[in-house]
Protein backbone atom coordinates (compact mmCIF):
# COMPACT_ATOMS: atom_id res chain seq x y z
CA UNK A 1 8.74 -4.54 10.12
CA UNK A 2 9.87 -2.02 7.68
CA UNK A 3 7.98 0.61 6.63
CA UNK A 4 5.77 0.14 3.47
CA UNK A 5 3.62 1.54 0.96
CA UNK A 6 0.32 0.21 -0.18
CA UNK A 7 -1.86 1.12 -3.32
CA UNK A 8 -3.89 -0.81 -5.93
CA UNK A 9 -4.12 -0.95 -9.23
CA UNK A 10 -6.56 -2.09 -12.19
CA UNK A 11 -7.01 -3.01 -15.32
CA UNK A 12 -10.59 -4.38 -16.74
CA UNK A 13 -11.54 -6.59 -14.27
CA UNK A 14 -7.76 -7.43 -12.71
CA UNK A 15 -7.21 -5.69 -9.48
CA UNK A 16 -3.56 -5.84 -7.78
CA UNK A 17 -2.56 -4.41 -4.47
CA UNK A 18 0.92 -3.96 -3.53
CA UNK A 19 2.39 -3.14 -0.76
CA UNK A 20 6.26 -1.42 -1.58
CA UNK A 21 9.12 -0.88 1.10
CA UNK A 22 12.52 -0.35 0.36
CA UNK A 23 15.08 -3.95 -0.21
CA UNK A 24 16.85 -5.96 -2.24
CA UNK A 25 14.42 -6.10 -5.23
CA UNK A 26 12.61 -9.41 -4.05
CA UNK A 27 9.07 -9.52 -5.94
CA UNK A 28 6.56 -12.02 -4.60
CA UNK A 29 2.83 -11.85 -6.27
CA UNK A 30 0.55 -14.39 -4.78
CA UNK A 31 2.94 -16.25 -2.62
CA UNK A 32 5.09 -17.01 -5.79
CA UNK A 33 7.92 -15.69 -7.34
CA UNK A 34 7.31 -12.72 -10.05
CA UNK A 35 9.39 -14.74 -12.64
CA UNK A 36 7.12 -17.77 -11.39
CA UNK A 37 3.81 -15.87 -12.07
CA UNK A 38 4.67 -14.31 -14.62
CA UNK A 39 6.80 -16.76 -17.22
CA UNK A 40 6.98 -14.20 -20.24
CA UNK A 41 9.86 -11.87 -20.49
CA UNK A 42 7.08 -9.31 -21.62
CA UNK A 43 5.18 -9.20 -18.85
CA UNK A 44 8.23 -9.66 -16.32
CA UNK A 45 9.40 -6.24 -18.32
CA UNK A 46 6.41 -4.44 -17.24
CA UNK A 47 6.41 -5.39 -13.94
CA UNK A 48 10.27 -3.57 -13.95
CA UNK A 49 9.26 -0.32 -16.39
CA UNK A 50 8.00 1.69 -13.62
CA UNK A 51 11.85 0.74 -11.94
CA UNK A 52 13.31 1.49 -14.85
CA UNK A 53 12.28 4.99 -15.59
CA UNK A 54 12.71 6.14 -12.29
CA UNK A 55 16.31 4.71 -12.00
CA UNK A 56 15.55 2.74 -8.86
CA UNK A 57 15.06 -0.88 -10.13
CA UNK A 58 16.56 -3.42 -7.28
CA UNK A 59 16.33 -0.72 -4.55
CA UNK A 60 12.65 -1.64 -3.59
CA UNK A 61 10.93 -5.15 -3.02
CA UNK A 62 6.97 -5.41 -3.29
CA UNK A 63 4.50 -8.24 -1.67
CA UNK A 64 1.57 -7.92 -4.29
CA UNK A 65 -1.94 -9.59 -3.66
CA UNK A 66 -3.68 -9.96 -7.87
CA UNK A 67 -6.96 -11.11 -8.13
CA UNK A 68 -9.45 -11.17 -11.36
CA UNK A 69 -8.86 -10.96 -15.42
CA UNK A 70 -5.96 -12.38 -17.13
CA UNK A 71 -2.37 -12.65 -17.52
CA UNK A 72 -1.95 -9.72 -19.26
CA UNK A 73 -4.79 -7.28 -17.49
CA UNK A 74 -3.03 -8.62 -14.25
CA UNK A 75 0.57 -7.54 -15.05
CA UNK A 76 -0.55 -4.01 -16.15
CA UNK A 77 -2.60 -3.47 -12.70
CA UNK A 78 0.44 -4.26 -11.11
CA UNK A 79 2.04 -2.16 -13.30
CA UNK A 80 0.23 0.97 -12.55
CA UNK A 81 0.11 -0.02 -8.79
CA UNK A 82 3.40 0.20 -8.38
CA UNK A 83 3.49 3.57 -10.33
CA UNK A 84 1.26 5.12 -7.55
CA UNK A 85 3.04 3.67 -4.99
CA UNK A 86 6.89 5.18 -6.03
CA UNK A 87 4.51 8.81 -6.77
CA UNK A 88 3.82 7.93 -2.98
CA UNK A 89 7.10 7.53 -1.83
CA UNK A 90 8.45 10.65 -4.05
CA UNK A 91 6.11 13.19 -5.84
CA UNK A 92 9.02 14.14 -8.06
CA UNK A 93 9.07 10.61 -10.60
CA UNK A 94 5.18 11.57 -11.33
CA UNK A 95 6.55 13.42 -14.28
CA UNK A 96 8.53 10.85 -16.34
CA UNK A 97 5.92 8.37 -14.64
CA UNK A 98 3.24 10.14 -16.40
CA UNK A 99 5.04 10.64 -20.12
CA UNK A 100 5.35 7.38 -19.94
CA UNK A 101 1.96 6.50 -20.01
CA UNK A 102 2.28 4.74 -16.81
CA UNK A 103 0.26 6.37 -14.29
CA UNK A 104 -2.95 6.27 -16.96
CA UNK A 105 -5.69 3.77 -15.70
CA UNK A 106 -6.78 1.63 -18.85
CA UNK A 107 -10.54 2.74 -19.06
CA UNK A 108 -11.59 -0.05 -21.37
CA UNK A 109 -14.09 -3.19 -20.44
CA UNK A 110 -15.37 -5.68 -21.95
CA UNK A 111 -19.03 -4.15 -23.46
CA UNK A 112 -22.14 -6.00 -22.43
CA UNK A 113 -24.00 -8.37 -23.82
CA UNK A 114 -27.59 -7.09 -25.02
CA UNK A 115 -30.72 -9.17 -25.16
CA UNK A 116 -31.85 -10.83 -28.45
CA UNK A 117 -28.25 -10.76 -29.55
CA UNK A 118 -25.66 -13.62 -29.42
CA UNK A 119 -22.89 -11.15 -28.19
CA UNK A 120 -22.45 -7.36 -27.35
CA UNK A 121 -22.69 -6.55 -31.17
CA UNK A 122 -23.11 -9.73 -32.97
CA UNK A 123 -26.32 -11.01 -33.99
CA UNK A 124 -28.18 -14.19 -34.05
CA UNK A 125 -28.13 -16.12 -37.48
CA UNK A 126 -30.50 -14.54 -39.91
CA UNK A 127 -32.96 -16.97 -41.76
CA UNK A 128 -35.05 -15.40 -44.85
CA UNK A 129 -37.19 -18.44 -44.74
């Protein structure tokens, strides 16, 4: 077995590991076929961007393992996770990496509900009488 590198990545409460080594550009997330699991061309582009600004789409293949949050939060775990992983496998790509806001981990979550309150800032109905 080839050689491989493995990070994880997250994004509210998606989590995606990924394990990179170099090939023909096969992608397989959760068994399936990245154009399978992900059927927009938006979120099949950000699966590539970290490729693309480091010049090396097609020259690496990834097994990725997603779990949690949605379509969206999924794609841009994976997207950092394979950031970290090509900064693994060469230090020098951290740079355009980083300007393009790629190696940034998304802070926000989802607030918390509070007691009394029907949501994390909305209130119940109020009734004068």
């Amino acid at each position: 077995m080839a050689a491989y590198t493995n990070t994880s990545g997250r994004r509210k409460t998606a989590v995606a590991r990924v394990y990179l080594s170099e090939g023909a550009g096969d992608f397989t997330i959760n068994g399936k076929d990245y154009k399978e699991y992900f059927p927009t061309l938006v979120l099949q582009y950000k699966v590539h961007q970290s490729f693309k600004v480091t010049d090396t789409d097609g020259k690496y293949h990834f097994k990725a393992n997603i779990d949690g949050g949605g379509i969206t939060g999924q794609a841009e775990a994976l997207r950092l996770a394979i950031s970290k992983a090509l900064i693994e496998i060469n230090p020098e790509w951290k740079s355009s990496l980083r300007t393009e806001g790629l190696t940034t981990r998304d802070p926000r979550m989802v607030e918390r509900k509070k007691f009394g309150q029907k949501k994390a800032r909305k209130r119940f109905q109020f009734s004068k009488r």
